[in-house]
Protein backbone atom coordinates (compact mmCIF):
# COMPACT_ATOMS: atom_id res chain seq x y z
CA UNK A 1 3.31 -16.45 5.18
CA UNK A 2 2.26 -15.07 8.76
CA UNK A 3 -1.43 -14.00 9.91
CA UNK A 4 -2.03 -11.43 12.65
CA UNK A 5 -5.51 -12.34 13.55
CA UNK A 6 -7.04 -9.76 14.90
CA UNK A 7 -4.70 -6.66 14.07
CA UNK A 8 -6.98 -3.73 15.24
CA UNK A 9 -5.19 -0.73 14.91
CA UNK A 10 -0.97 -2.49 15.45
CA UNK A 11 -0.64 -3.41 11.59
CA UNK A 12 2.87 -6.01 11.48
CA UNK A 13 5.28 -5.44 8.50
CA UNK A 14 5.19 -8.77 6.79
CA UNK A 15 2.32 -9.98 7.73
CA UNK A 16 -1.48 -10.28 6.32
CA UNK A 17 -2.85 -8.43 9.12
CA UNK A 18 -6.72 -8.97 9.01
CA UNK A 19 -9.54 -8.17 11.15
CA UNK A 20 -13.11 -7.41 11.31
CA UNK A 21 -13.17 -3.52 11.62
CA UNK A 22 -9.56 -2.06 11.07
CA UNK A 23 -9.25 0.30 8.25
CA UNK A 24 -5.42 -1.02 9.28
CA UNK A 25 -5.97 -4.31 8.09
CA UNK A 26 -4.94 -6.01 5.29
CA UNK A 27 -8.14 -7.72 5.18
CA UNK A 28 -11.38 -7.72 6.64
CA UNK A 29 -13.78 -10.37 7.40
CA UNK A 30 -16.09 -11.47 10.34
CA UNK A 31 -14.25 -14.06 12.46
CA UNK A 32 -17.85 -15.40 13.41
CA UNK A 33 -18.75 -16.23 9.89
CA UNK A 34 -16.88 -19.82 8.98
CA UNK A 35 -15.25 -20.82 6.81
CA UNK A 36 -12.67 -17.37 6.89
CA UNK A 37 -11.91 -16.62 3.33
CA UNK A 38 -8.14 -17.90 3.80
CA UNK A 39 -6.49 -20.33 2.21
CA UNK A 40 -5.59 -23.82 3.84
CA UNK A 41 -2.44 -24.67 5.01
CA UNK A 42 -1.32 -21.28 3.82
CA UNK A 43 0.15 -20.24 7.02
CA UNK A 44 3.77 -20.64 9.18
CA UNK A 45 3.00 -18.40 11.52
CA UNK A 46 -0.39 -17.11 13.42
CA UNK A 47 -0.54 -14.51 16.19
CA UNK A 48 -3.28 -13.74 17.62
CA UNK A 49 -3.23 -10.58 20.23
CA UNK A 50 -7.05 -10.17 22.25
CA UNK A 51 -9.43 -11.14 19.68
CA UNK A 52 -10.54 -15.23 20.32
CA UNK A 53 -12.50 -13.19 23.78
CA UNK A 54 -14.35 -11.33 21.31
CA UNK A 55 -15.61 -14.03 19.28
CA UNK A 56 -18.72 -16.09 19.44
CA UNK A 57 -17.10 -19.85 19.02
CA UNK A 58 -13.77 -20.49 20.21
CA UNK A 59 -14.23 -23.93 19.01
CA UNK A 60 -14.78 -22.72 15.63
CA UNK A 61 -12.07 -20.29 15.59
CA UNK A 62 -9.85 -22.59 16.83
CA UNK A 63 -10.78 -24.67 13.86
CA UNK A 64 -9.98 -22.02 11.40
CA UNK A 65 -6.71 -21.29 12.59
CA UNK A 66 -5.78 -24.68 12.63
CA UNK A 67 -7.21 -25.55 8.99
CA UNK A 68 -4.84 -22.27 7.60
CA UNK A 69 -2.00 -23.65 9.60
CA UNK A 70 0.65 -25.45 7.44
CA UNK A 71 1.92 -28.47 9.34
CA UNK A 72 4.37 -27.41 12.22
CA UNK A 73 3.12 -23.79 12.39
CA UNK A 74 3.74 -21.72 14.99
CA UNK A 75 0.56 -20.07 16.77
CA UNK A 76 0.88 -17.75 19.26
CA UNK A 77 -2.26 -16.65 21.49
CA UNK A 78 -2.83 -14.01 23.62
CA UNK A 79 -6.09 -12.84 25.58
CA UNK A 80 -7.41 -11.57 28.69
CA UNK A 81 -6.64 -13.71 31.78
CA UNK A 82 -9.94 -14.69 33.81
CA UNK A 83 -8.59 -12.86 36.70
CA UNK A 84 -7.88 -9.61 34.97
CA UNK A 85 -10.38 -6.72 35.51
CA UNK A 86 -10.64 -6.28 31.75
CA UNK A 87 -11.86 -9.99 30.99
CA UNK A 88 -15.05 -8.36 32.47
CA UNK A 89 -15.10 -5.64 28.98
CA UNK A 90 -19.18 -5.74 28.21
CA UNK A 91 -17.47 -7.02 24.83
CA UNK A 92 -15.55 -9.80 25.87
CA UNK A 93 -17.88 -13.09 25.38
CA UNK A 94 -15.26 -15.39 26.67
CA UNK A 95 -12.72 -15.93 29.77
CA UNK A 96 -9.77 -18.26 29.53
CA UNK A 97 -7.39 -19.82 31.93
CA UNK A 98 -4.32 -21.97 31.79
CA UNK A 99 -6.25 -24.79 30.63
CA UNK A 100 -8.29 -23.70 27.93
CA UNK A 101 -6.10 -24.44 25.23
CA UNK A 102 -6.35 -28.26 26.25
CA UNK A 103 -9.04 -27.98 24.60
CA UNK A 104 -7.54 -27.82 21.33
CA UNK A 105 -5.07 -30.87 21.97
CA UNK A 106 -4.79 -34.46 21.05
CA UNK A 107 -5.93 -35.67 24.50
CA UNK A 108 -9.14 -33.71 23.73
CA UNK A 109 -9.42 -32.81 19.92
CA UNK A 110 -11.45 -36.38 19.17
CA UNK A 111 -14.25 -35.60 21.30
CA UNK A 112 -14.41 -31.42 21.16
CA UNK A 113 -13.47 -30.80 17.42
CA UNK A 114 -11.24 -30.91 14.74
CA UNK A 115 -7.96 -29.69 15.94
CA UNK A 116 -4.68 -31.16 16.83
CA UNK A 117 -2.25 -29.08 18.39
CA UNK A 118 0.60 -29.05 20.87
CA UNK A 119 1.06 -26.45 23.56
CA UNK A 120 4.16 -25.29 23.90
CA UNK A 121 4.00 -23.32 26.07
CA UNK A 122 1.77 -21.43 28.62
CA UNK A 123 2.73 -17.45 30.27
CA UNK A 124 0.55 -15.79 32.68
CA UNK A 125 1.64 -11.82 32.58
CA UNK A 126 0.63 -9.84 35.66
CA UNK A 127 1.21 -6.68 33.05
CA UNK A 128 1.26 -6.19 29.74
CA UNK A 129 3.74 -7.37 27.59
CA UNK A 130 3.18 -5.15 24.46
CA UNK A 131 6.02 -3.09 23.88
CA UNK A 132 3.61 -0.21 22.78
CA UNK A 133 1.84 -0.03 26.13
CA UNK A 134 4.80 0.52 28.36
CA UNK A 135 5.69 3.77 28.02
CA UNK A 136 6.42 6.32 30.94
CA UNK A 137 7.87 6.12 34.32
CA UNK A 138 5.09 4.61 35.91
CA UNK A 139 4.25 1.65 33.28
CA UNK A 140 8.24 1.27 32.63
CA UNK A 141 8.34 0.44 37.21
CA UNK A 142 4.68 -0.99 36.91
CA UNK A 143 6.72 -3.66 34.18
CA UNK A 144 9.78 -4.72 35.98
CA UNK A 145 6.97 -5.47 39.01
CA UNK A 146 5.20 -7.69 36.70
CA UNK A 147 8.12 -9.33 35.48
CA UNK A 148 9.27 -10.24 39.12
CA UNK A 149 5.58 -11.29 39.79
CA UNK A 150 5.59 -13.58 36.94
CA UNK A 151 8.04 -15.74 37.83
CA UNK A 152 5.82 -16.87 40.96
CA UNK A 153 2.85 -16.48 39.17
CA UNK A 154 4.60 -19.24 36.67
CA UNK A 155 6.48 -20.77 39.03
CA UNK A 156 3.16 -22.54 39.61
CA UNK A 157 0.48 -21.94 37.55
CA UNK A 158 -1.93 -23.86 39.15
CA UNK A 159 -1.89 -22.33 42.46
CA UNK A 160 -1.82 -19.03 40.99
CA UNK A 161 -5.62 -19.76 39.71
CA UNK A 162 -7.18 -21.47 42.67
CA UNK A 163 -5.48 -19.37 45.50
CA UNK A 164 -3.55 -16.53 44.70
CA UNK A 165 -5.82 -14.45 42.05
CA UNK A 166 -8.85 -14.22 44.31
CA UNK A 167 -7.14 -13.56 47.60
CA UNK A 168 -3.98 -10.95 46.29
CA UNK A 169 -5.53 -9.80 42.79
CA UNK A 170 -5.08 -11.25 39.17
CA UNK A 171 -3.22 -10.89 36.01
CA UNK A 172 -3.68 -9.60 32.90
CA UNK A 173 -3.53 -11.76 30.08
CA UNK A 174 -2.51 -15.15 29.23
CA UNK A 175 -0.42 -16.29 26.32
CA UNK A 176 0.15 -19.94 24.48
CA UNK A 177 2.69 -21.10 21.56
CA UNK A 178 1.59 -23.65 19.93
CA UNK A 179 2.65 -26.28 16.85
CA UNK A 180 -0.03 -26.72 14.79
CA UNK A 181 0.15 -30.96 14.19
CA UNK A 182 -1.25 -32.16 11.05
């Protein structure tokens, strides 16, 4: 089975798309309200497309994703990069960077909760990715920009946070893939 987290209104064929508002959604539960009423190890695939910045607990979410994850899932994570004007929504209660998904990992699982998982990989996108939002001339050019700019913005990640996003302007979301490890 595969969980969109977090469908909003973009409701995936084959998947149990659930959120916390979406008439679209398969199901409908409050993220923020633990445990989710979803089976353990139920899941080989989680995506996840700008909802974890909406949540209270990260932490806890994390949690939940991992405890629905069957072992070796693929979870795929997208939100708001800290540099992007719209981590700043009045309804966004979290930012994220490159490292925030450390978090999550064995190096740091013992001491910040009860996750294991391996990154993957990590993508910061100067525009958006989504398919749906690049239609029309000027998003179509605005999205072959972006793609050039990513590969200096990945090239290295690091000095993309510390230097480049304050002094040139930021991106707009981050992504990981991750293996859920149990």
């Amino acid at each position: 089975m595969k969980l969109h987290l977090g469908c909003g209104q973009k409701h995936l064929k084959g998947w149990l798309n659930v959120d916390g508002f979406s008439k679209k959604a398969d199901k409908r539960f409050n993220f923020d309200k633990v445990p989710w009423p979803l089976k353990a190890n139920s899941f080989d695939r989680v995506y996840s497309s700008h909802c974890l910045e909406h949540l209270d607990d990260t932490q806890k979410a994390m949690e939940e994703i991992w405890r629905v994850c069957k072992p070796g899932a693929i979870v795929t994570i997208r939100v708001p990069h800290f540099s992007s004007m719209f981590a700043f929504a009045p309804f966004h209660k979290k930012f994220f960077a490159r490292g925030s998904m450390l978090y999550f990992t064995p190096s740091y699982h013992e001491r910040y909760g009860k996750t294991n998982f391996e990154i993957l990989s990590t993508r910061i996108y100067w525009y958006p990715q989504d398919p749906e939002y690049v239609k029309g001339t000027k998003r179509k050019l605005a999205s072959y920009f972006g793609k050039f700019l990513d590969l200096f913005i990945n090239a290295s990640q690091g000095f993309f946070e510390r230097v480049w996003c304050h002094w040139v302007g930021g991106a707009y979301e981050i992504e990981w893939r991750m293996k859920a490890k149990k």
